[in-house]
Protein backbone atom coordinates (compact mmCIF):
# COMPACT_ATOMS: atom_id res chain seq x y z
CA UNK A 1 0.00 0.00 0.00
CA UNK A 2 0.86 3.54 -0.47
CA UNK A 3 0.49 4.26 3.50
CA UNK A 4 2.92 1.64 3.91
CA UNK A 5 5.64 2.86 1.80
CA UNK A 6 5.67 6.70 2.62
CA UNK A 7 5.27 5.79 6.47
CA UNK A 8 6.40 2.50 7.24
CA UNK A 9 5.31 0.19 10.47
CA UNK A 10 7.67 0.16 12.42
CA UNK A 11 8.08 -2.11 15.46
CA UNK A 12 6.97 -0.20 18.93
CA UNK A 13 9.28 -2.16 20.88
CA UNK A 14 12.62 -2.33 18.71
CA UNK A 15 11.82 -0.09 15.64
CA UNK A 16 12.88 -2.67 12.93
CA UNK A 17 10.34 -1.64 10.09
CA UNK A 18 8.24 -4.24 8.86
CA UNK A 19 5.33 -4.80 11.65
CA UNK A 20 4.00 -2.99 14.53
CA UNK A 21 5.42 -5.73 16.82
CA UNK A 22 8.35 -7.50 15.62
CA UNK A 23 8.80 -11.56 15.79
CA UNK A 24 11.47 -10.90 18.20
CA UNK A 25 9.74 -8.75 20.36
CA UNK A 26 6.97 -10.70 20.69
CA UNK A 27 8.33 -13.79 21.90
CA UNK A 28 10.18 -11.59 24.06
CA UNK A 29 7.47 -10.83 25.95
CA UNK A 30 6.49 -12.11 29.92
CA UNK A 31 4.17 -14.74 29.83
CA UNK A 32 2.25 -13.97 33.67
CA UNK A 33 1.87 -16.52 36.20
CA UNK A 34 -2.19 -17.54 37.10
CA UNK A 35 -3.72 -16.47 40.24
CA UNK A 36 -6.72 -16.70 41.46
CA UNK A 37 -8.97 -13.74 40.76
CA UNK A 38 -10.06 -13.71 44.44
CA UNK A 39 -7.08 -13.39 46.31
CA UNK A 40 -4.20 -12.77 43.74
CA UNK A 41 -1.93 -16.24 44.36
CA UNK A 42 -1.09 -19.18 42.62
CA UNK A 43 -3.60 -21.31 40.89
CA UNK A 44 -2.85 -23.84 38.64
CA UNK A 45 -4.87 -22.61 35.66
CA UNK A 46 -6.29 -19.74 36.83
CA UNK A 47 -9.24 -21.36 38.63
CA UNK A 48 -10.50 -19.53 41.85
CA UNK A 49 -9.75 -20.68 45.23
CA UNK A 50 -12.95 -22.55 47.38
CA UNK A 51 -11.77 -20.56 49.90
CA UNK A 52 -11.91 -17.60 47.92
CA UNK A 53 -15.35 -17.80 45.85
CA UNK A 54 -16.91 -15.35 48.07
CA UNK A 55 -14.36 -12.75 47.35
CA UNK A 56 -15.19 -12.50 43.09
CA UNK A 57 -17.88 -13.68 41.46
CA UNK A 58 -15.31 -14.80 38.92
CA UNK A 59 -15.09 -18.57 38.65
CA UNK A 60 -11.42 -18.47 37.17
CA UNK A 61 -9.01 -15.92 35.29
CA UNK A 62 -6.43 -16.36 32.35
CA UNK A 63 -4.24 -13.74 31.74
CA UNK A 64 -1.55 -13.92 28.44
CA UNK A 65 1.34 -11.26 29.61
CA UNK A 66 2.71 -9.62 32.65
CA UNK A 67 1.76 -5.68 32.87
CA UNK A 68 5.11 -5.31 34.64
CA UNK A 69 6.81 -5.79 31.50
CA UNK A 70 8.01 -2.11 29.63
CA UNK A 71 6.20 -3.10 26.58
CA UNK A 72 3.47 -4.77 27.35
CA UNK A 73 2.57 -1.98 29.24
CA UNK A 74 3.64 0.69 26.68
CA UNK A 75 1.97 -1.14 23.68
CA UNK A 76 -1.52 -1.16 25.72
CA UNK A 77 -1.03 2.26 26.87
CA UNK A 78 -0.61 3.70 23.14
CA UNK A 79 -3.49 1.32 21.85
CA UNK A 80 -5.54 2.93 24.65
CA UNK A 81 -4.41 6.64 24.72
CA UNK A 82 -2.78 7.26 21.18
CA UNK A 83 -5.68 5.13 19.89
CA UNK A 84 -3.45 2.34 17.55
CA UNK A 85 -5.90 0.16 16.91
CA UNK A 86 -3.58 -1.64 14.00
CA UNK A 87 -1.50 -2.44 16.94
CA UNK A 88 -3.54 -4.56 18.77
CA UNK A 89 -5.27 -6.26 16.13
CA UNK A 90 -1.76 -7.04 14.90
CA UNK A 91 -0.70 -8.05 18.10
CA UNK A 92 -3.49 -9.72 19.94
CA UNK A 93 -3.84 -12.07 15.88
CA UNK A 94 -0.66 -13.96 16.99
CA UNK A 95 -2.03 -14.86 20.10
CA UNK A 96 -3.29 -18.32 20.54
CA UNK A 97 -6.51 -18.05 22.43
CA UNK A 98 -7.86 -21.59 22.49
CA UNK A 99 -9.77 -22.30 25.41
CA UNK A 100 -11.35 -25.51 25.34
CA UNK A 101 -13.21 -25.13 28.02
CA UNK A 102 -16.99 -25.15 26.73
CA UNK A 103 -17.61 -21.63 27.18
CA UNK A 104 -21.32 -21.03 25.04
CA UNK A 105 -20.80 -17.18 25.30
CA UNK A 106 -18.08 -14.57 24.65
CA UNK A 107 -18.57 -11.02 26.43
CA UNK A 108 -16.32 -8.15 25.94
CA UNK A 109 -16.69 -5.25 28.98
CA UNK A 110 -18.38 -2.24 26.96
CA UNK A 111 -16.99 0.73 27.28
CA UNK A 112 -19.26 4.02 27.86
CA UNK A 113 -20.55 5.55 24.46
CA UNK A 114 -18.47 9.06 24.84
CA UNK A 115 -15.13 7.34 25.47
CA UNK A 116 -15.93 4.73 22.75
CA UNK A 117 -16.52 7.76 20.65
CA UNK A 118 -13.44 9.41 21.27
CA UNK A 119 -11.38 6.32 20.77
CA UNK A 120 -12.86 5.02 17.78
CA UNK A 121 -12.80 1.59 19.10
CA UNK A 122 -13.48 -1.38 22.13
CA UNK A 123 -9.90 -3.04 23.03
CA UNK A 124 -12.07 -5.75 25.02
CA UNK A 125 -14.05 -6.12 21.81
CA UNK A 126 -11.24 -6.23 19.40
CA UNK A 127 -9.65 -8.95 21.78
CA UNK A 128 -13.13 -10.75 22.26
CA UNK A 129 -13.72 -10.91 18.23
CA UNK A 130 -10.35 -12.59 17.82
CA UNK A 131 -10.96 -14.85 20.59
CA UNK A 132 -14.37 -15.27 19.36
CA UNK A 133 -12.54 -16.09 15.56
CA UNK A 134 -10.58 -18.78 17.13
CA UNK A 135 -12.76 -21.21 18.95
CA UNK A 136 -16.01 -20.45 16.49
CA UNK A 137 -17.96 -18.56 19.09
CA UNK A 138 -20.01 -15.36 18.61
CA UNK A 139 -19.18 -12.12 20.80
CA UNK A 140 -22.30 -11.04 22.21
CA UNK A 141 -22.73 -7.58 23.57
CA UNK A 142 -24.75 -8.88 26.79
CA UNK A 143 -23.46 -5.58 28.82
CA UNK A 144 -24.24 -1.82 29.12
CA UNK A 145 -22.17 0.79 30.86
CA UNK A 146 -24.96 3.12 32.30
CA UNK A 147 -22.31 5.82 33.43
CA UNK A 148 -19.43 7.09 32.34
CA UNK A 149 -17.01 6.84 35.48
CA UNK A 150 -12.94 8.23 36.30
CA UNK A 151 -10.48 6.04 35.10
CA UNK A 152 -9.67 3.01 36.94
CA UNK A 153 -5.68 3.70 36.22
CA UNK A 154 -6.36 7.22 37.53
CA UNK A 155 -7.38 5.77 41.03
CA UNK A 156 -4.70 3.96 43.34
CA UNK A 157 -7.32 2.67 45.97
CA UNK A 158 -8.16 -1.01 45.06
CA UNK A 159 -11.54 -0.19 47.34
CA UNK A 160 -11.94 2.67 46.03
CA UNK A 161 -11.88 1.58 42.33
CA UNK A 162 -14.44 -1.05 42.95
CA UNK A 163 -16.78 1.79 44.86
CA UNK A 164 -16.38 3.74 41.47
CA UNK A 165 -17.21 0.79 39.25
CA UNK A 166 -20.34 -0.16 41.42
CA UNK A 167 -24.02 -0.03 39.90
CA UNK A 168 -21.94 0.84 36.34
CA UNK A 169 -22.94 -2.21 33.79
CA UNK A 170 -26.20 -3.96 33.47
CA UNK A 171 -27.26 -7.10 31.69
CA UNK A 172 -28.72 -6.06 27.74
CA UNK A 173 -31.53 -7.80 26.61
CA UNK A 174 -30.23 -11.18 26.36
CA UNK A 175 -30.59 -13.77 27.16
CA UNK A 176 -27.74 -15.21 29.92
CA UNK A 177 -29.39 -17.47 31.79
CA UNK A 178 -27.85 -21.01 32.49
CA UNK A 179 -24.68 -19.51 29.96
CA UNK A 180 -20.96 -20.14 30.42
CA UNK A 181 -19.69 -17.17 29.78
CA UNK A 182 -16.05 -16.13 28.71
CA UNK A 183 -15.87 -12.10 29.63
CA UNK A 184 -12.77 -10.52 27.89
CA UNK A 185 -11.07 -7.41 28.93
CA UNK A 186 -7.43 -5.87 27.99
CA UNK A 187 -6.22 -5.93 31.40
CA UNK A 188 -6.82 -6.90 35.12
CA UNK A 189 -4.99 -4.70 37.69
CA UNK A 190 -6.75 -4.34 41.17
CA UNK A 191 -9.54 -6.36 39.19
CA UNK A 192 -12.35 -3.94 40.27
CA UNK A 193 -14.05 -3.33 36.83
CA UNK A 194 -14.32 -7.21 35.29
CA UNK A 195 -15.13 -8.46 38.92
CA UNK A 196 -18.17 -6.14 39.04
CA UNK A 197 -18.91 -7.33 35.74
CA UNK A 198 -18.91 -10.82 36.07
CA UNK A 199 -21.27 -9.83 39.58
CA UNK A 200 -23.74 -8.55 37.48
CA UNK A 201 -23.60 -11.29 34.53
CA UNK A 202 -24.42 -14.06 37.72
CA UNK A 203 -27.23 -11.90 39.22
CA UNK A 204 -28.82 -12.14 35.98
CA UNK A 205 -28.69 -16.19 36.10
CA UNK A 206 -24.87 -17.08 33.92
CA UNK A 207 -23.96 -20.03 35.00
CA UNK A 208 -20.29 -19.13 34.99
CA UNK A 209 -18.26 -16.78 34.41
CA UNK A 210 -14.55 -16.95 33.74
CA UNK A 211 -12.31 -13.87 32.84
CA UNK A 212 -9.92 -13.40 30.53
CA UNK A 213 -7.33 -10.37 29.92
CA UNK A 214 -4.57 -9.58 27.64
CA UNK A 215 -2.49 -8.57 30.58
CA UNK A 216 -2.10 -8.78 34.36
C-alpha cells in the first residue's frame, strides 16, 4: 500500500520496520503466572480458590502477559491513549486463544458511548472478536455501561476503584441465563471493573463466568 511505503510500520518495541510488533519482540514478551482472581496467588490454571469464591464472582481468570513488563505496558497504553488500533489487532492475531473449556458465550466489557466515541474503538471487543474467531464462538454484547465513570488507572485505591465501578454495567436484553460465559477485557490490575462485571452477569442467572485479559 501507499500508506505503507511513505510511512512505514515500524516495530513499537525495537523499531525494525516491517510490523507494529516485531517476531522478536513478541516472543520476548512475559508470559504472567495464574492467580486466582479472588485473592491474587497461585492457581494452577487460573481457577478460583474454594476458599476464595466469596471474594469474586469470577469462577477463574487467564491472563496472556505480565503488565510489569516495559512493553506490554507501553503497547496497551498507546493502543488505549494514542488510539493504535492496528497495533492490537496485529498483536493480539498472533495470540493463541484456544480455550477448550466449553464456554457457550463470549462477552467483551463495553466501554461508555463518549469514550468509545473518542477512541474510535473497544480493546475488550477487538480482543473478544479474535478470541471469538478462534474457537467459532459469537461475541455477544450482553453488557451496558450506564455511566461514564474516572479512570480506573487514575485511582490507586483497590476499594476505592471497585466503589467507582459499582451499579456501572447492566445485563442487555439477552438472554444469559444457564450460559458459560467467557468475559474478555485488555487488562486486570486491582480487578475492580471485570469483577463487578462478572457480579452482574451471575445476578442475571450465567452459570459461569470466567475472565480473561490480555495482561495482568
Amino acid at each position: 500500500m501507499v500508506l505503507d511505503f511513505l510511512f512505514p510500520k515500524t516495530c513499537v518495541g525495537c523499531g525494525k520496520e516491517g510490523k507494529c510488533l516485531c517476531d522478536k519482540c513478541l516472543l520476548e514478551l512475559e508470559i504472567v503466572e495464574q492467580v486466582c482472581p479472588g485473592c491474587g496467588k497461585t492457581s494452577g490454571g487460573g481457577w478460583i480458590h474454594k476458599r476464595c469464591t466469596k471474594l469474586t464472582a469470577l469462577d477463574g481468570l487467564t491472563a496472556v502477559y505480565s503488565y510489569k513488563d516495559g512493553l506490554v505496558k507501553k503497547m496497551i497504553e498507546r493502543i488505549k491513549y494514542e488510539f493504535e488500533l492496528e497495533l492490537l489487532r496485529e498483536w493480539v492475531g498472533r495470540i493463541s486463544f484456544e480455550t477448550g473449556m466449553g464456554f457457550e458465550m463470549i462477552v467483551p466489557v463495553p466501554l461508555y458511548w463518549l469514550r468509545y466515541n473518542w477512541r474510535g474503538f473497544n480493546q475488550a471487543e477487538e480482543i473478544a472478536q479474535e478470541v471469538g474467531r478462534q474457537n467459532q464462538l459469537v461475541v455477544t454484547e450482553a453488557l451496558r455501561r450506564l455511566r461514564n465513570i474516572k479512570q480506573q488507572a487514575k485511582i490507586e485505591s483497590k476499594e476505592e476503584r471497585r466503589r467507582n465501578v459499582a451499579g456501572a454495567f447492566c445485563v442487555a436484553d439477552v438472554d444469559i441465563e444457564d450460559k458459560k460465559i467467557l468475559l474478555v477485557d485488555d487488562i486486570f490490575t486491582s480487578g475492580a471493573t471485570i469483577e463487578e462485571c462478572g457480579r452482574v452477569l451471575k445476578n442475571r442467572g450465567a452459570k459461569s463466568v470466567w475472565g480473561l485479559v490480555l495482561a495482568r
